[in-house]
Protein backbone atom coordinates (compact mmCIF):
# COMPACT_ATOMS: atom_id res chain seq x y z
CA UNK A 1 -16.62 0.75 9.90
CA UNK A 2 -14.60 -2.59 9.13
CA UNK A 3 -16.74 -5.39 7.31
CA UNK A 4 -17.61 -8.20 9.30
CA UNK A 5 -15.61 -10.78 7.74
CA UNK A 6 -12.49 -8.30 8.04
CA UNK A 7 -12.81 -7.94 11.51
CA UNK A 8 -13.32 -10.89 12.11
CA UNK A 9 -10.42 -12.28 10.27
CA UNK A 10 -8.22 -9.57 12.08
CA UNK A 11 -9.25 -10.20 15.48
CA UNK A 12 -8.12 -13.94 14.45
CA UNK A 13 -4.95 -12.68 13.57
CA UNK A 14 -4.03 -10.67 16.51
CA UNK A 15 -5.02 -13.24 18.85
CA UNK A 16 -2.84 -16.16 17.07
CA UNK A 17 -0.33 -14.08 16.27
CA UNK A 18 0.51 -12.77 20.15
CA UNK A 19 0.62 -16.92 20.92
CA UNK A 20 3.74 -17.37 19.02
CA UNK A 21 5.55 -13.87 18.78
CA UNK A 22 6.36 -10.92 21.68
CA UNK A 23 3.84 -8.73 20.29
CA UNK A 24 4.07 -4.78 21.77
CA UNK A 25 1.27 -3.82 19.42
CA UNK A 26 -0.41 -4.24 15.97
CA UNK A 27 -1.38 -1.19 13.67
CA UNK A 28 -3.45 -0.50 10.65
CA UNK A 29 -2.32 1.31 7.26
CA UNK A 30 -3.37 1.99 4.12
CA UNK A 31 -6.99 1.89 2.92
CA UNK A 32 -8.49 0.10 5.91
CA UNK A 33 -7.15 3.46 8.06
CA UNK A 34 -7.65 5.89 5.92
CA UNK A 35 -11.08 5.05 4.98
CA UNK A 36 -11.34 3.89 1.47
CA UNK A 37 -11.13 0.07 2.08
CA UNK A 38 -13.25 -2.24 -0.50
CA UNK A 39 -13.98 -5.44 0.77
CA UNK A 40 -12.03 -8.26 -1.55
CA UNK A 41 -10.51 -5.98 -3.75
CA UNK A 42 -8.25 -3.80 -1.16
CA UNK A 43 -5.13 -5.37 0.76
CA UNK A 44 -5.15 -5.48 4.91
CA UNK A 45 -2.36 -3.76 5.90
CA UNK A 46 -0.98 -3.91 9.49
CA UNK A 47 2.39 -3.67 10.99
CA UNK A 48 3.15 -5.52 14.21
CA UNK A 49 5.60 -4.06 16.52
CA UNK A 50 7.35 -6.83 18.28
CA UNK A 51 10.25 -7.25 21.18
CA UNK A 52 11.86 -9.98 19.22
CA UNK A 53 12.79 -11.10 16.20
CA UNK A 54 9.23 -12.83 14.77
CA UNK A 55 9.81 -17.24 14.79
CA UNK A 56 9.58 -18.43 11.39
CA UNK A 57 6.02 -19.52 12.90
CA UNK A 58 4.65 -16.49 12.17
CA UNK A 59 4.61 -17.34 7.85
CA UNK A 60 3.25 -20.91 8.65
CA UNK A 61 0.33 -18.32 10.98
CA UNK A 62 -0.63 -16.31 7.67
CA UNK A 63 -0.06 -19.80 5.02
CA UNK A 64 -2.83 -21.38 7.52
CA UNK A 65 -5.45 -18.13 7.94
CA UNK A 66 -5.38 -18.17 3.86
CA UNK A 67 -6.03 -21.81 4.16
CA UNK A 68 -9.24 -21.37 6.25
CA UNK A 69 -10.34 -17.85 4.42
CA UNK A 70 -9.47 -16.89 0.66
CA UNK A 71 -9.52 -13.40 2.33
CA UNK A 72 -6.49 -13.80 4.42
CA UNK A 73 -4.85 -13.84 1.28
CA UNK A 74 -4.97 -9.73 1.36
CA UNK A 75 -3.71 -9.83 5.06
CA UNK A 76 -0.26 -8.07 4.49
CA UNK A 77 1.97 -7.48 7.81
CA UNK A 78 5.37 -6.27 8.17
CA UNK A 79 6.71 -7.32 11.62
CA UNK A 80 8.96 -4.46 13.09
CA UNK A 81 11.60 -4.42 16.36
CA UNK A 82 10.45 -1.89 18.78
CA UNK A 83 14.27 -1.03 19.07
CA UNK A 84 14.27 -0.54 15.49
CA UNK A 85 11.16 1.69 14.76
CA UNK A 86 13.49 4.89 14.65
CA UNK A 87 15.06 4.01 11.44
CA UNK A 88 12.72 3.69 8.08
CA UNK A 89 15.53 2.24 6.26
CA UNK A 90 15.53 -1.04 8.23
CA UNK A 91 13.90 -4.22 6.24
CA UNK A 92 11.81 -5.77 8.59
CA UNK A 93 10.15 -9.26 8.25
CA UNK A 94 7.07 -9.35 5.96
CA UNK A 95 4.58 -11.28 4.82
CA UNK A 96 2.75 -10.36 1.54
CA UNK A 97 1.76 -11.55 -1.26
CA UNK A 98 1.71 -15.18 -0.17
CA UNK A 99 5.33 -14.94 0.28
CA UNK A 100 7.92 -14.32 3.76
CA UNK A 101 10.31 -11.88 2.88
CA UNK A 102 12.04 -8.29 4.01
CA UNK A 103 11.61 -4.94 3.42
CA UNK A 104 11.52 -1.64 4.82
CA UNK A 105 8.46 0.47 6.41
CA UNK A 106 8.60 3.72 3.95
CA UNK A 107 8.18 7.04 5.10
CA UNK A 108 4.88 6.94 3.29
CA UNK A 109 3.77 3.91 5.38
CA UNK A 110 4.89 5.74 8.39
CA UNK A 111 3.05 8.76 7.78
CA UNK A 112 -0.34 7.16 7.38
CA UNK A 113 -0.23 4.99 10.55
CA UNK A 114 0.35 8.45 12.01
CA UNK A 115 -2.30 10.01 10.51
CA UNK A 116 -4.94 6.74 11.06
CA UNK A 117 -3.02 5.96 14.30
CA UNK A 118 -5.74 2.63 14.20
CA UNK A 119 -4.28 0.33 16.96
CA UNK A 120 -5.50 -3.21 16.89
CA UNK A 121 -3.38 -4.08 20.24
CA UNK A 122 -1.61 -2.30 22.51
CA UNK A 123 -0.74 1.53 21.96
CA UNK A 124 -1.67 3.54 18.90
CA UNK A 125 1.22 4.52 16.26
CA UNK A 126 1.50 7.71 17.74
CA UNK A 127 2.78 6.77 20.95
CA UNK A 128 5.45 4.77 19.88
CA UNK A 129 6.56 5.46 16.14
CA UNK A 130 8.96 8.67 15.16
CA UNK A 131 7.37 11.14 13.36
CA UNK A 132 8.32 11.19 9.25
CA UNK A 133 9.03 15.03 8.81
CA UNK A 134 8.21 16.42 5.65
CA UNK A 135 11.73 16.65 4.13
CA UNK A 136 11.86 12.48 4.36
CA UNK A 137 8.39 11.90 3.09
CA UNK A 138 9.38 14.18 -0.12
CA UNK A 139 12.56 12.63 -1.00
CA UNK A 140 11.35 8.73 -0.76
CA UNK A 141 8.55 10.11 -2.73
CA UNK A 142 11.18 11.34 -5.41
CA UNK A 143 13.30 8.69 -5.25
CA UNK A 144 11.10 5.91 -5.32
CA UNK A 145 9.39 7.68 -8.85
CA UNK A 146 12.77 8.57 -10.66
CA UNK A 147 14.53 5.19 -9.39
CA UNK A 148 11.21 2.76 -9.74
CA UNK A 149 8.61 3.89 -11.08
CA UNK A 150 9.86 6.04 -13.88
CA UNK A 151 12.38 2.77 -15.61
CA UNK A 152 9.50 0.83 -15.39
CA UNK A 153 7.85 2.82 -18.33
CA UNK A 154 10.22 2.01 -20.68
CA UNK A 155 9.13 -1.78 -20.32
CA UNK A 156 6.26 -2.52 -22.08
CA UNK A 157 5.46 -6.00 -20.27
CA UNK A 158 4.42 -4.77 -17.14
CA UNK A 159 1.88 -2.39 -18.28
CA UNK A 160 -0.45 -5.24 -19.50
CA UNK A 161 -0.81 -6.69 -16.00
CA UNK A 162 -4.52 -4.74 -14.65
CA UNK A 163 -2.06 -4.04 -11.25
CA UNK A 164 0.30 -1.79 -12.70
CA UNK A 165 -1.88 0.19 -14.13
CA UNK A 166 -4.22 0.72 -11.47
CA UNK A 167 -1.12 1.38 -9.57
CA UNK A 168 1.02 3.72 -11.43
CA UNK A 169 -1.55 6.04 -11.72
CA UNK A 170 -2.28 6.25 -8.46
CA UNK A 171 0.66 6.61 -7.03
CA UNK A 172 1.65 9.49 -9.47
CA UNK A 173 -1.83 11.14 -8.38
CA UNK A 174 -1.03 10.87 -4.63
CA UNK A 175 2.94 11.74 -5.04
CA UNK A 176 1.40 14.59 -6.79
CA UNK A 177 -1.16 16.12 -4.36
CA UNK A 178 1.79 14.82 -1.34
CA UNK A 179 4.51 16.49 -2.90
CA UNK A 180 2.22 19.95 -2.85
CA UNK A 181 0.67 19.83 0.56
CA UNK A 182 2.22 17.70 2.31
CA UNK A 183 -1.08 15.35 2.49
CA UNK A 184 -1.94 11.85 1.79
CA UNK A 185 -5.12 11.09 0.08
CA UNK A 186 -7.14 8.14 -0.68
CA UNK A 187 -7.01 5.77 -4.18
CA UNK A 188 -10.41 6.94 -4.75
CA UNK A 189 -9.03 11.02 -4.18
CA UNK A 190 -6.24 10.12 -6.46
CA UNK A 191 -9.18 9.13 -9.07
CA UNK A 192 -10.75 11.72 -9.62
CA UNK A 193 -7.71 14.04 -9.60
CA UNK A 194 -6.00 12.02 -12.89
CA UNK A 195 -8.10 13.95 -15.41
CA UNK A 196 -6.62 16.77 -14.45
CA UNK A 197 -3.55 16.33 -14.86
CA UNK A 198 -3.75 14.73 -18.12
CA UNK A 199 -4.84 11.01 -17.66
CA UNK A 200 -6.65 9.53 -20.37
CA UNK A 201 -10.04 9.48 -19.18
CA UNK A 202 -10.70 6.04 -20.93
CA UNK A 203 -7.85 4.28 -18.61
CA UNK A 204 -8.95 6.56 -15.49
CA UNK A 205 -12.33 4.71 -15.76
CA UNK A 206 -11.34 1.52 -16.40
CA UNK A 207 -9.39 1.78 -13.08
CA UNK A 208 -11.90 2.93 -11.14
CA UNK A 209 -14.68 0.39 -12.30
CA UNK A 210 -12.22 -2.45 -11.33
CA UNK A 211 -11.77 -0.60 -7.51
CA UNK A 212 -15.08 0.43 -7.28
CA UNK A 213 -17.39 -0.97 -9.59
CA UNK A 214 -18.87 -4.32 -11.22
CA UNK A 215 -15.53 -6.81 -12.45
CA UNK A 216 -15.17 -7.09 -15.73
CA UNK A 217 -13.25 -8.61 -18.61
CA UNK A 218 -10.50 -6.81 -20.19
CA UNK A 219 -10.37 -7.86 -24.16
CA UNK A 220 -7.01 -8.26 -25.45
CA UNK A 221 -6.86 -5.09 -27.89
CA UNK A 222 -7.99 -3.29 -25.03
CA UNK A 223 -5.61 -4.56 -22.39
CA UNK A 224 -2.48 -3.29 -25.46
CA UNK A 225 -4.32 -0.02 -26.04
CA UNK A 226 -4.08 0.69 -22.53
CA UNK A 227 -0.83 -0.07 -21.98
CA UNK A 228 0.34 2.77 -24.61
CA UNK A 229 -1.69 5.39 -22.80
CA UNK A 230 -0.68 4.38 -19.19
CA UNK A 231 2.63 4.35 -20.13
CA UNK A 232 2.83 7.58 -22.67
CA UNK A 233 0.96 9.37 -19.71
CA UNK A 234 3.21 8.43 -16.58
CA UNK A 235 6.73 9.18 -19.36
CA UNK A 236 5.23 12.75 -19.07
CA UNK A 237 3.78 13.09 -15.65
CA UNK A 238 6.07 11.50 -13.71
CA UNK A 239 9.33 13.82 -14.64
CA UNK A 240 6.81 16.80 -13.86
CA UNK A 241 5.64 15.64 -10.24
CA UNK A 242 9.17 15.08 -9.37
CA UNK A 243 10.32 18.72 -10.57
CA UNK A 244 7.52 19.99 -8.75
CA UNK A 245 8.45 22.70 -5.88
């Protein structure tokens, strides 16, 4: 069940958005298909499949919806050629972040459209997008740890922002169970699976009481301490989920 304000906010979008671009159909990823989404804290991801190149119109669409609605803020859309939809290294126009830029639809993307197949307009992802096979979902997964994820430990800087925390350790969790069963699981699945493989506990909770729980204020000796253990955990873990058969 979407929240009120979410749907309502979406149904906004897809009716605005088909005035000014050749929409063939609009999808939803991430948490609000897979079922863990948590209203004001999660992002609203959807990918449009168009006929044509999106106008320019469609970044002054999303700069005026966060105008009207803080909320729309979170509304994150990736606007994809149907003649394109084949080939998942293809940057597509995007809007995120309250900023217009490119980038591709990963294999990890594609798989959980799949697997929510949530259509907003026109036909499901199932109809129209190519499946990911396994082999591709596995070696963007590797990649993307050993080429992004893994340099970015040996920065300190980054690991005092609350956002690379929260995700780093997710995404190790999930590229973790992915890269053993070929499933995706939620943020909240990915929680409670950190402990086990050597996440320090403190940092585990802190994540999860930011996603799920009361906000809160991160002291400064704090926000350092956690820093070290995020980053001495993912130097370890990350070498050992990609090495993983």
């Amino acid at each position: 069940m979407i929240d009120e304000a979410v749907q309502s906010l979406l149904d906004g979008f897809v009716t605005s958005v088909r005035r000014i671009a050749d929409v063939d159909a609009i999808w939803l990823h991430g948490s609000l298909a897979l079922g863990d989404f948590q209203p004001g804290r999660s992002d609203l991801d959807v990918v449009a499949v168009v006929s044509s190149p999106p106008p320019l119109a469609v970044a002054d669409l999303h700069r005026r919806l966060m105008a009207a609605s803080p909320l729309a803020s979170k509304l994150h859309c990736s606007y994809m050629l149907a003649s394109e939809l084949s080939d998942p290294a293809v940057r597509h126009p995007t809007f995120a972040q309250e900023r217009y830029f490119e980038r591709p639809v990963t294999p990890v993307t594609r798989r959980e459209l799949a697997l929510g197949n949530r259509s907003l307009y026109g036909p499901p992802p199932a109809s129209l997008l190519p499946a990911t096979s396994d082999a591709e979902l596995f070696a963007f997964i590797r990649a993307d740890l050993a080429e992004f994820w893994l340099p970015v430990t040996a920065r300190r800087k980054p690991w005092y922002a609350d956002i690379w925390v929260d995700l780093g350790l997710v995404t190790v969790a999930r590229a973790h169970v992915t890269l053993s069963s070929g499933d995706l699981i939620t943020k909240r699945a990915a929680l409670g699976l950190l402990p086990g493989m050597g996440a320090p506990e403190s940092v585990v909770r802190d994540v999860a009481r930011r996603r799920y729980g009361p906000a809160g204020v991160v002291n400064p000796f704090w926000r350092q301490r956690r820093a070290v253990l995020t980053r001495v955990f993912l130097q370890a873990a990350i070498p050992a989920v990609i090495s993983s058969p």
